[in-house]
N, C-alpha and C. Protein backbone atom coordinates (compact mmCIF):
# COMPACT_ATOMS: atom_id res chain seq x y z
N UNK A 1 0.85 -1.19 0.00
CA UNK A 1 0.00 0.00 0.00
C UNK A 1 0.88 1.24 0.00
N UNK A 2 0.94 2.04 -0.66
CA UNK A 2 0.97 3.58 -1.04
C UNK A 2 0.58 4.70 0.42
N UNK A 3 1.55 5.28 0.47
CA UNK A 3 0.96 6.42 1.28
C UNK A 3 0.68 7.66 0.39
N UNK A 4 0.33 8.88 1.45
CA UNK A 4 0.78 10.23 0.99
C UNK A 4 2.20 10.65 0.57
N UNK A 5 2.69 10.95 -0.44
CA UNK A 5 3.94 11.60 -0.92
C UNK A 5 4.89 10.50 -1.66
N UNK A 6 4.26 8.97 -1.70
CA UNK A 6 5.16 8.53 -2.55
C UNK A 6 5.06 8.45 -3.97
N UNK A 7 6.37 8.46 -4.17
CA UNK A 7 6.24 8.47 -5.68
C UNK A 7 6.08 7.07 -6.52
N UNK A 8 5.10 7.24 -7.63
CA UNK A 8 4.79 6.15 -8.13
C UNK A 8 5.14 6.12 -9.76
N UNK A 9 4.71 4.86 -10.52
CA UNK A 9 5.05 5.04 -12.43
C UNK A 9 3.68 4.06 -12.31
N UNK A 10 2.77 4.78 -12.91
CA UNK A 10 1.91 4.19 -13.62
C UNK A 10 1.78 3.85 -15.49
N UNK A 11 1.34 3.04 -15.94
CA UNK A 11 1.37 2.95 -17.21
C UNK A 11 0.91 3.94 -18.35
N UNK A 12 1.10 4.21 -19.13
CA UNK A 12 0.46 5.28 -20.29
C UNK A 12 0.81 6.60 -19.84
N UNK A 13 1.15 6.89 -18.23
CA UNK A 13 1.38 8.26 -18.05
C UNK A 13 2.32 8.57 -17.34
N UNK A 14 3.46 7.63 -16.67
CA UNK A 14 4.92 8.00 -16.13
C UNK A 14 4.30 8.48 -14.93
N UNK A 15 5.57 8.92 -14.26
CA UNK A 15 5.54 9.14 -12.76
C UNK A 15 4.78 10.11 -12.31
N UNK A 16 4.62 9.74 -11.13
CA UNK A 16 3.59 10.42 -10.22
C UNK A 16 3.38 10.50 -8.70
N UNK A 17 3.01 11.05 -8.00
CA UNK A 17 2.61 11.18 -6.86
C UNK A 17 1.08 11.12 -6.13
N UNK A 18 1.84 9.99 -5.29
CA UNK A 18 0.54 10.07 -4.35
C UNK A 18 -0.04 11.45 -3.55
N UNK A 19 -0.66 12.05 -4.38
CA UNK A 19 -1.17 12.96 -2.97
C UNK A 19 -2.56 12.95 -2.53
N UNK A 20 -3.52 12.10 -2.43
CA UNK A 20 -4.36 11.87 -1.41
C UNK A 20 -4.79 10.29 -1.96
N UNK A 21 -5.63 9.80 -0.76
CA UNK A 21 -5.97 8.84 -0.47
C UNK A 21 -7.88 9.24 0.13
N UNK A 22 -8.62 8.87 -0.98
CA UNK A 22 -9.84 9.45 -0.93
C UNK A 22 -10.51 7.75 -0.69
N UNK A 23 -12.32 7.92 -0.27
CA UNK A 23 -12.87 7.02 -0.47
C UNK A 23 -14.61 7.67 -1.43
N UNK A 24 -14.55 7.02 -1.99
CA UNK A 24 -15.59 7.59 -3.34
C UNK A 24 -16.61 6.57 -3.11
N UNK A 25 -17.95 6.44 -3.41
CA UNK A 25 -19.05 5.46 -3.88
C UNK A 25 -19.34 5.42 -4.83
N UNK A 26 -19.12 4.41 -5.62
CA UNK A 26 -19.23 3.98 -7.21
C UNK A 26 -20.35 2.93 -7.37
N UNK A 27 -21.47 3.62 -7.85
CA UNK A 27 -22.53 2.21 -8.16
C UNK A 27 -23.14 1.50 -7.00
N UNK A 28 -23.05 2.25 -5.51
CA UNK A 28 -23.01 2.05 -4.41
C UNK A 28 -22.45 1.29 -3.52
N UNK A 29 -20.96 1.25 -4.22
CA UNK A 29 -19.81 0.52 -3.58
C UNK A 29 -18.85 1.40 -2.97
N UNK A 30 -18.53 1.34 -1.52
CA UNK A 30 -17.59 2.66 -1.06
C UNK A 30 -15.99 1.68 -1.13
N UNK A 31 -15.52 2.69 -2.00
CA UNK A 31 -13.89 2.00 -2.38
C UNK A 31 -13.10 3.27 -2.32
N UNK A 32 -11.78 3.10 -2.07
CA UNK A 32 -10.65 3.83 -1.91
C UNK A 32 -9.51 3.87 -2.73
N UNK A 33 -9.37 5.13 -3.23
CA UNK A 33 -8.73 5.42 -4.37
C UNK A 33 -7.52 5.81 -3.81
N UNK A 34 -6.01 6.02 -4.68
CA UNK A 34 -5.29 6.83 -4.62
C UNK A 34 -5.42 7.96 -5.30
N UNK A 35 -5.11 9.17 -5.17
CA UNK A 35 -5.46 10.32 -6.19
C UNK A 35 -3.64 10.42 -6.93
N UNK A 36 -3.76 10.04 -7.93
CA UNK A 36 -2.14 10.69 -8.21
C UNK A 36 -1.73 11.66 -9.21
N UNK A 37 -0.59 12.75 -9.02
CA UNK A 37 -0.98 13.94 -9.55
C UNK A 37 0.71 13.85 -10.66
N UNK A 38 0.31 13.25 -11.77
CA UNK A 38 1.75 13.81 -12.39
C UNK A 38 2.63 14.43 -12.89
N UNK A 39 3.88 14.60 -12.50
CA UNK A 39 4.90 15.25 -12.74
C UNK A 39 4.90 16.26 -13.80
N UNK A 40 4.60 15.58 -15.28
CA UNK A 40 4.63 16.50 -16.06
C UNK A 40 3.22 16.39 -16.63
N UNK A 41 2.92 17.80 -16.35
CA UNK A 41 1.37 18.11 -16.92
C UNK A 41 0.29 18.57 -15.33
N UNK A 42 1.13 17.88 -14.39
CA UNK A 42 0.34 17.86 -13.24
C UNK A 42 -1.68 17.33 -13.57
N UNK A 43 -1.59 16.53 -14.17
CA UNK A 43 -2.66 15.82 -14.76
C UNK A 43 -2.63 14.82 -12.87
N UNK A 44 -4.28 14.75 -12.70
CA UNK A 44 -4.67 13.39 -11.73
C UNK A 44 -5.46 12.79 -12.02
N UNK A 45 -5.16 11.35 -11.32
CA UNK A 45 -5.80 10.50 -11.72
C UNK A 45 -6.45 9.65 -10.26
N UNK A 46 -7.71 8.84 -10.66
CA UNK A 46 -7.90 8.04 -9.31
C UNK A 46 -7.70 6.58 -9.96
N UNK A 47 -7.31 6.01 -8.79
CA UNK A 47 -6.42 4.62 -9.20
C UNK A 47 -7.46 3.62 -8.02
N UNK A 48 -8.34 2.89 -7.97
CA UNK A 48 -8.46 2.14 -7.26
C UNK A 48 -7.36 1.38 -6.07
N UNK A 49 -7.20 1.41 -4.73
CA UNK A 49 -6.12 0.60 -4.04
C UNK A 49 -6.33 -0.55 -4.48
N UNK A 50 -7.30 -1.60 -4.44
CA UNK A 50 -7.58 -2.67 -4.50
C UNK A 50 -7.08 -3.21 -6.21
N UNK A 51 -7.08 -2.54 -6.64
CA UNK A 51 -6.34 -2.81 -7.72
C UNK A 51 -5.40 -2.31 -8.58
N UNK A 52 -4.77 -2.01 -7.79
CA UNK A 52 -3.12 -1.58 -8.44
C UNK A 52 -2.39 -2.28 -9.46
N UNK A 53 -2.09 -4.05 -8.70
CA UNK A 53 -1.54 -5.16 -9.58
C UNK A 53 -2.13 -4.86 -10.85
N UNK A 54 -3.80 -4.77 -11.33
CA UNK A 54 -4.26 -5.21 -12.41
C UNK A 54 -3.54 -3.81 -13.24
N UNK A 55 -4.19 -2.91 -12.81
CA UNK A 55 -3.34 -1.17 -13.84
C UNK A 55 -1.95 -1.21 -13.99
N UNK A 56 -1.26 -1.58 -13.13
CA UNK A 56 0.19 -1.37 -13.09
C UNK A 56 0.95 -0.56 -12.72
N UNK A 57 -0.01 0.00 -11.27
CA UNK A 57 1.15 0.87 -10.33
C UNK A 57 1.71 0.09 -9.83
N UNK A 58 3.34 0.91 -9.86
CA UNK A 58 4.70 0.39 -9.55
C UNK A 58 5.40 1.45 -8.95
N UNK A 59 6.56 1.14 -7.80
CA UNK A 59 7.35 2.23 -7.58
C UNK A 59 8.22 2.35 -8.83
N UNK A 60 8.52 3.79 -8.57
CA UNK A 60 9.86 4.06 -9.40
C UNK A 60 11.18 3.15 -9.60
N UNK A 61 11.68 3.23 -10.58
CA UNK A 61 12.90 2.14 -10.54
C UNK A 61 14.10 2.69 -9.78
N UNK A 62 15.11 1.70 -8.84
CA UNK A 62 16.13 2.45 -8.60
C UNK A 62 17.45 2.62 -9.26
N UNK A 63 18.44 2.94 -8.44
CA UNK A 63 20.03 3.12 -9.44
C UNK A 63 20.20 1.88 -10.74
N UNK A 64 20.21 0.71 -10.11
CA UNK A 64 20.42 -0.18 -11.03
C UNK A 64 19.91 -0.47 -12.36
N UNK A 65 18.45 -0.20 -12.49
CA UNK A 65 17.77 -0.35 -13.46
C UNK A 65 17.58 0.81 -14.18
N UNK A 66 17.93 2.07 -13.46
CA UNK A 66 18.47 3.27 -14.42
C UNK A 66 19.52 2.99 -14.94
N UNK A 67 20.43 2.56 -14.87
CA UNK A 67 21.41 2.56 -15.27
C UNK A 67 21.32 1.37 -16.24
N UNK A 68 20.54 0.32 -16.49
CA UNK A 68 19.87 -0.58 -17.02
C UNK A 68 19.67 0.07 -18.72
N UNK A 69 19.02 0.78 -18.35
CA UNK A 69 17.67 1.68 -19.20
C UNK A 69 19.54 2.90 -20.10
N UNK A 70 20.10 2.98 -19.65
CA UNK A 70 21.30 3.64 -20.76
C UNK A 70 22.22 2.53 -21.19
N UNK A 71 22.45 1.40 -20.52
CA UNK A 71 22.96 -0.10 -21.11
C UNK A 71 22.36 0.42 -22.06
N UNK A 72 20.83 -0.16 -22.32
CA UNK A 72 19.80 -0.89 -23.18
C UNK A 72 20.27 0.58 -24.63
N UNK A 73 19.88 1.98 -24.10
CA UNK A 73 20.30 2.67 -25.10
C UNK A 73 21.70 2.26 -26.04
N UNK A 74 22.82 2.28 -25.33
CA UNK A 74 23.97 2.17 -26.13
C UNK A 74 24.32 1.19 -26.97
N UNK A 75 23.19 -0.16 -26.68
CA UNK A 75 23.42 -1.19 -27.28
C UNK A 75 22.86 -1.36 -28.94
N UNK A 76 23.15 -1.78 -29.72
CA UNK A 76 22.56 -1.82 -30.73
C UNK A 76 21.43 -2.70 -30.97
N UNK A 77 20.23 -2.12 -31.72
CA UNK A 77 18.92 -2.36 -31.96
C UNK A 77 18.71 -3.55 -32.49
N UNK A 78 17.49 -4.20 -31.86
CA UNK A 78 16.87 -5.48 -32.71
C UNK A 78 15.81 -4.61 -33.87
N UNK A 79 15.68 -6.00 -34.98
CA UNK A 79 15.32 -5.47 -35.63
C UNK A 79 13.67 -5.06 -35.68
N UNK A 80 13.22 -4.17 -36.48
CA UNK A 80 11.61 -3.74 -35.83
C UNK A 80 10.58 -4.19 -37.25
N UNK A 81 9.79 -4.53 -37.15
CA UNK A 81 8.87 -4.74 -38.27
C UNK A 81 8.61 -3.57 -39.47
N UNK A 82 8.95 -3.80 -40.37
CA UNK A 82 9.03 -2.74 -41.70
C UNK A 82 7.26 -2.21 -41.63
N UNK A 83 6.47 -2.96 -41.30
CA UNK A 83 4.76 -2.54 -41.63
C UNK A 83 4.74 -1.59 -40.32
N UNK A 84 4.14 -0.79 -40.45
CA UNK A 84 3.71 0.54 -39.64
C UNK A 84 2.77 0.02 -38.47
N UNK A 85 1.85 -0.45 -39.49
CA UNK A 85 0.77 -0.77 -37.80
C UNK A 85 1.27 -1.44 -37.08
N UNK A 86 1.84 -2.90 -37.99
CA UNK A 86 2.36 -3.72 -36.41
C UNK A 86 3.45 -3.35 -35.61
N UNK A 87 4.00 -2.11 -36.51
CA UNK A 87 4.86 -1.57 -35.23
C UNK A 87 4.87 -0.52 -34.52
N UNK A 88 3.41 -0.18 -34.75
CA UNK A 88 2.47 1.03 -34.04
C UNK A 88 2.08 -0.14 -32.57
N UNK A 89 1.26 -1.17 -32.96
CA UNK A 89 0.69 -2.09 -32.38
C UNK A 89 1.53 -2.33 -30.96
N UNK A 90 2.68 -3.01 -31.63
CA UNK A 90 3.67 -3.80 -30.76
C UNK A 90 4.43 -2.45 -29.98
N UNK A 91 4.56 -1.44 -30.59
CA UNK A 91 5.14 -0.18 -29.34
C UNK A 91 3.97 0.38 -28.01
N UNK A 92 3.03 0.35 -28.49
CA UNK A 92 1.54 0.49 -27.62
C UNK A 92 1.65 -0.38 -26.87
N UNK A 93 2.06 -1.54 -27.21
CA UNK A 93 1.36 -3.29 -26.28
C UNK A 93 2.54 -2.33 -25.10
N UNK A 94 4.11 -2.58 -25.65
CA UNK A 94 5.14 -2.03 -24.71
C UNK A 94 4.91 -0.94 -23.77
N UNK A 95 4.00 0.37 -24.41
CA UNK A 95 3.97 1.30 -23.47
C UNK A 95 3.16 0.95 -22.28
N UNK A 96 2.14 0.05 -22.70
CA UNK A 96 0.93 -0.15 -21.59
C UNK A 96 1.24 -0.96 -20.93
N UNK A 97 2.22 -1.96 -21.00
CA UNK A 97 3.15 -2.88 -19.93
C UNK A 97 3.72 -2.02 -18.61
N UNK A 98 3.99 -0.76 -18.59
CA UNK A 98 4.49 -0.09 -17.96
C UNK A 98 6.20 -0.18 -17.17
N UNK A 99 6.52 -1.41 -18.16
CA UNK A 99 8.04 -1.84 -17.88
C UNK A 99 9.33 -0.88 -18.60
N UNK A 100 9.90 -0.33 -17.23
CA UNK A 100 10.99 0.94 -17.89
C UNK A 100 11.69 0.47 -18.88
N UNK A 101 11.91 -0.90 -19.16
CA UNK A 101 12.74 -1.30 -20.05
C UNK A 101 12.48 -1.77 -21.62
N UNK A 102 11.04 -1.58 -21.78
CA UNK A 102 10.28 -1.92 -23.18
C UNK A 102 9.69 -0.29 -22.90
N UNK A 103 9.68 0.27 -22.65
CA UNK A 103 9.61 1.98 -22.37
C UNK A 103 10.59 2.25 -23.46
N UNK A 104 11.42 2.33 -23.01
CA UNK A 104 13.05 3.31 -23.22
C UNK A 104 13.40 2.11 -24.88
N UNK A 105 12.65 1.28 -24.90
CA UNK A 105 13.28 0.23 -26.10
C UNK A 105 11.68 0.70 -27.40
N UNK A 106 10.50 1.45 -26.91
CA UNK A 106 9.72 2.28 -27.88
C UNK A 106 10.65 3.29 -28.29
N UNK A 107 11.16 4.41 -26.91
CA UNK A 107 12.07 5.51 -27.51
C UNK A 107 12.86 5.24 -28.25
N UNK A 108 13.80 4.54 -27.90
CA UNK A 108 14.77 4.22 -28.71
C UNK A 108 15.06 3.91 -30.25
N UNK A 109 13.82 2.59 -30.50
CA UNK A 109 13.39 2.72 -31.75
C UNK A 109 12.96 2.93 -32.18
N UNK A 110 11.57 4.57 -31.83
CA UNK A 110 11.33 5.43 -32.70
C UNK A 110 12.38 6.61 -33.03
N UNK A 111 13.21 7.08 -31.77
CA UNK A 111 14.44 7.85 -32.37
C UNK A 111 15.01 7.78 -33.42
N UNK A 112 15.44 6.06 -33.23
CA UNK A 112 16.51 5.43 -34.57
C UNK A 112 15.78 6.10 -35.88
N UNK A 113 14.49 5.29 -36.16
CA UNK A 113 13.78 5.31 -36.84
C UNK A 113 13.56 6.82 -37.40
N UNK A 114 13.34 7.66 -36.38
CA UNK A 114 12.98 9.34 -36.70
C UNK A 114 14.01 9.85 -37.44
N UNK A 115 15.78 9.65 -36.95
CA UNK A 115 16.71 10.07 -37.44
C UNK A 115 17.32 9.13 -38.86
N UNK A 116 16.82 8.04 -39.23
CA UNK A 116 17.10 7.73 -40.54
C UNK A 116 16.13 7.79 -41.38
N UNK A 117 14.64 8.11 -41.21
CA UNK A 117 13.83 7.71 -42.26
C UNK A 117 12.73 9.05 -42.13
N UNK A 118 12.77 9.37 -40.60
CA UNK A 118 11.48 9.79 -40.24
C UNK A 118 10.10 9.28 -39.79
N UNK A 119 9.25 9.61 -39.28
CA UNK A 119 8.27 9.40 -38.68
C UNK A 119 7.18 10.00 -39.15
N UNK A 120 5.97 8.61 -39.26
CA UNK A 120 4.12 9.36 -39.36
C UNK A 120 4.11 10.22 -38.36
N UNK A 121 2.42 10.91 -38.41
CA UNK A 121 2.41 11.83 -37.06
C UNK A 121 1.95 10.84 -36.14
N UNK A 122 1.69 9.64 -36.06
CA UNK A 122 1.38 8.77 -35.26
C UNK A 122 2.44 8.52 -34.44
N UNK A 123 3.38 8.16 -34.87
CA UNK A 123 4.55 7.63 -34.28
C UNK A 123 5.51 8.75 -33.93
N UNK A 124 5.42 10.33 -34.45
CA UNK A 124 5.76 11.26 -33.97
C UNK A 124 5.18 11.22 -32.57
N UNK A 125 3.79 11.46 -32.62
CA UNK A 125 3.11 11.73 -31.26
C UNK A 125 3.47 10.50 -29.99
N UNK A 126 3.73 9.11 -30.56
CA UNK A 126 4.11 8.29 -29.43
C UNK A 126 5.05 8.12 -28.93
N UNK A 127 6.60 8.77 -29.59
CA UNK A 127 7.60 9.17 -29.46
C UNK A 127 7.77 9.95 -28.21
N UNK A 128 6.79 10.95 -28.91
CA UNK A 128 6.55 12.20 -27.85
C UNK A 128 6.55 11.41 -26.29
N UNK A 129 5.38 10.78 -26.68
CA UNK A 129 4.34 10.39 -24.90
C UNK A 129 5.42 9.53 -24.49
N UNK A 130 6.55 8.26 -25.01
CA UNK A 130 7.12 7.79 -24.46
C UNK A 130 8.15 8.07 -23.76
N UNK A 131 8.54 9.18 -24.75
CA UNK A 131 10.27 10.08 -24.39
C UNK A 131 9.86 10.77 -22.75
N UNK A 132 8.68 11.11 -22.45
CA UNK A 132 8.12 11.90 -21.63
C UNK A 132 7.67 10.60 -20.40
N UNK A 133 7.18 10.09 -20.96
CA UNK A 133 7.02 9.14 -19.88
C UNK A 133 8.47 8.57 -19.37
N UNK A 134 9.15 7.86 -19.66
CA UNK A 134 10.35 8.08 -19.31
C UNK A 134 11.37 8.78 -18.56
N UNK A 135 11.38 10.10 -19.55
CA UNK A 135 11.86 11.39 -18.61
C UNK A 135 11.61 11.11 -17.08
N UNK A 136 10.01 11.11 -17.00
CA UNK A 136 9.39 11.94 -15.90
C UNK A 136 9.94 10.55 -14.95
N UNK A 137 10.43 9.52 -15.15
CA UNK A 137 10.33 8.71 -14.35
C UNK A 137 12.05 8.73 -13.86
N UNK A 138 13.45 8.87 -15.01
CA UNK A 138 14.32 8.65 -15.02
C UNK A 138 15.17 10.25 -13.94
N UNK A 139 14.09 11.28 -14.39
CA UNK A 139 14.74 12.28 -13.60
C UNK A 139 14.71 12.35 -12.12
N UNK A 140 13.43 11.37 -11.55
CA UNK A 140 13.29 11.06 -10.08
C UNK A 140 14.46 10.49 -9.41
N UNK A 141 15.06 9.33 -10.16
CA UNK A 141 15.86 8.77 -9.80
C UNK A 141 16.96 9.20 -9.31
N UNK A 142 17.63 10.13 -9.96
CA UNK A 142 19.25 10.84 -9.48
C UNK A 142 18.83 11.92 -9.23
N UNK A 143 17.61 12.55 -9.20
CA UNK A 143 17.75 13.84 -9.19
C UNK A 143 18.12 14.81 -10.38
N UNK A 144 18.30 14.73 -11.42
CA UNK A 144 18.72 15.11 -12.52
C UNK A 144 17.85 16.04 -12.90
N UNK A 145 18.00 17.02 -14.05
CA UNK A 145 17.14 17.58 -14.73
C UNK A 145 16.84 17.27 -15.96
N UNK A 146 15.48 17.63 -16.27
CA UNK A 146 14.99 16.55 -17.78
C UNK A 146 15.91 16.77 -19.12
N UNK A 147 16.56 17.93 -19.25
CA UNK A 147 17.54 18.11 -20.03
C UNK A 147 18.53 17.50 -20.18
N UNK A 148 18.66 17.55 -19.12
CA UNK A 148 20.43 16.90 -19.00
C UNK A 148 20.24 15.26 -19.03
N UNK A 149 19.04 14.14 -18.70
CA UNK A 149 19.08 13.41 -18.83
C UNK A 149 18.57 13.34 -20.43
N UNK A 150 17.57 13.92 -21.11
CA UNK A 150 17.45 14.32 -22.18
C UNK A 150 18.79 14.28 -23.02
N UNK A 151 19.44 14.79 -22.98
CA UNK A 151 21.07 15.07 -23.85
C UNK A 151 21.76 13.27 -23.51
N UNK A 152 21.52 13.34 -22.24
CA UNK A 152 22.26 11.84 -22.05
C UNK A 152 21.90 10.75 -22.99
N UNK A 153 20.37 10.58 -22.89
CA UNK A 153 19.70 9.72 -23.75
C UNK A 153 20.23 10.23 -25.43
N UNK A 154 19.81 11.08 -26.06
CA UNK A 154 20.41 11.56 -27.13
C UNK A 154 21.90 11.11 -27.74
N UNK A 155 22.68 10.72 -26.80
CA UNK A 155 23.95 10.83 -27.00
C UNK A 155 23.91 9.34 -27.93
N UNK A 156 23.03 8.93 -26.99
CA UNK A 156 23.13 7.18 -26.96
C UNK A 156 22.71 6.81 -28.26
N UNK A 157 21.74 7.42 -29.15
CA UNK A 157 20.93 7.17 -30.08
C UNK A 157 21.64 7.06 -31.06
């Protein structure tokens, strides 16, 4: 269980914070939410407690698996499906897993992809949401600023 002030990574929308712990009646069921407010956008959301496992709140990752997540950058790319949708498809399945490491492996190979060929606006825009989801999760970790981990990631590409 989650308190007040911790920080969390939920799926589709990167890190976040717990800041309240409400109880709501839904359909005349009294259940207890987390409220979580994220990082970038300051967007909230209510998360059921009782079901966290199923959505995929997770704490933040620590040192190791950051450091994981710039391995995975520097390494060179598997290869990605030439057809668009299924590799619209298969980057979506990844983002909604909420695993930092099929995260940062969407960025990665839409970067590649952006800087040799270019990108639909589809895959522009998921670029976007992933690079960001990411960010918001990787800058918690050291303390860093989104830039400077920004440039880091960049380097790698």
């Amino acid at each position: 269980m989650y308190s007040v002030g911790d920080i969390v990574s939920y799926p589709m929308y990167g890190a976040g914070v717990v800041e309240n712990i409400e109880e709501r009646e839904i359909l005349g069921k009294l259940c207890q939410y987390y409220v979580l407010r994220f990082l970038s956008g300051g967007m909230k959301v209510l998360v059921p407690v009782n079901n966290i496992k199923e959505v995929g709140l997770r704490d933040i990752i620590d040192r190791k698996l950051y450091d994981s997540v710039f391995t995975m950058f520097s390494q060179e790319s598997c290869a990605e499906s030439s057809n668009w949708n299924k590799r619209y498809r298969d980057n979506l399945e990844k983002l909604r897993s909420g695993d930092i490491l099929e995260i940062a492996d969407v960025v990665k190979g839409l970067w590649q992809r952006e800087k040799a060929r270019g990108l639909s606006t589809g895959e522009k825009k998921m670029l976007n949401t992933a690079r960001q989801i990411l960010l918001s999760e990787l800058v918690l970790v050291r303390g860093e600023k989104e830039d400077e981990v920004f440039k880091r990631l960049e380097l790698c590409v």
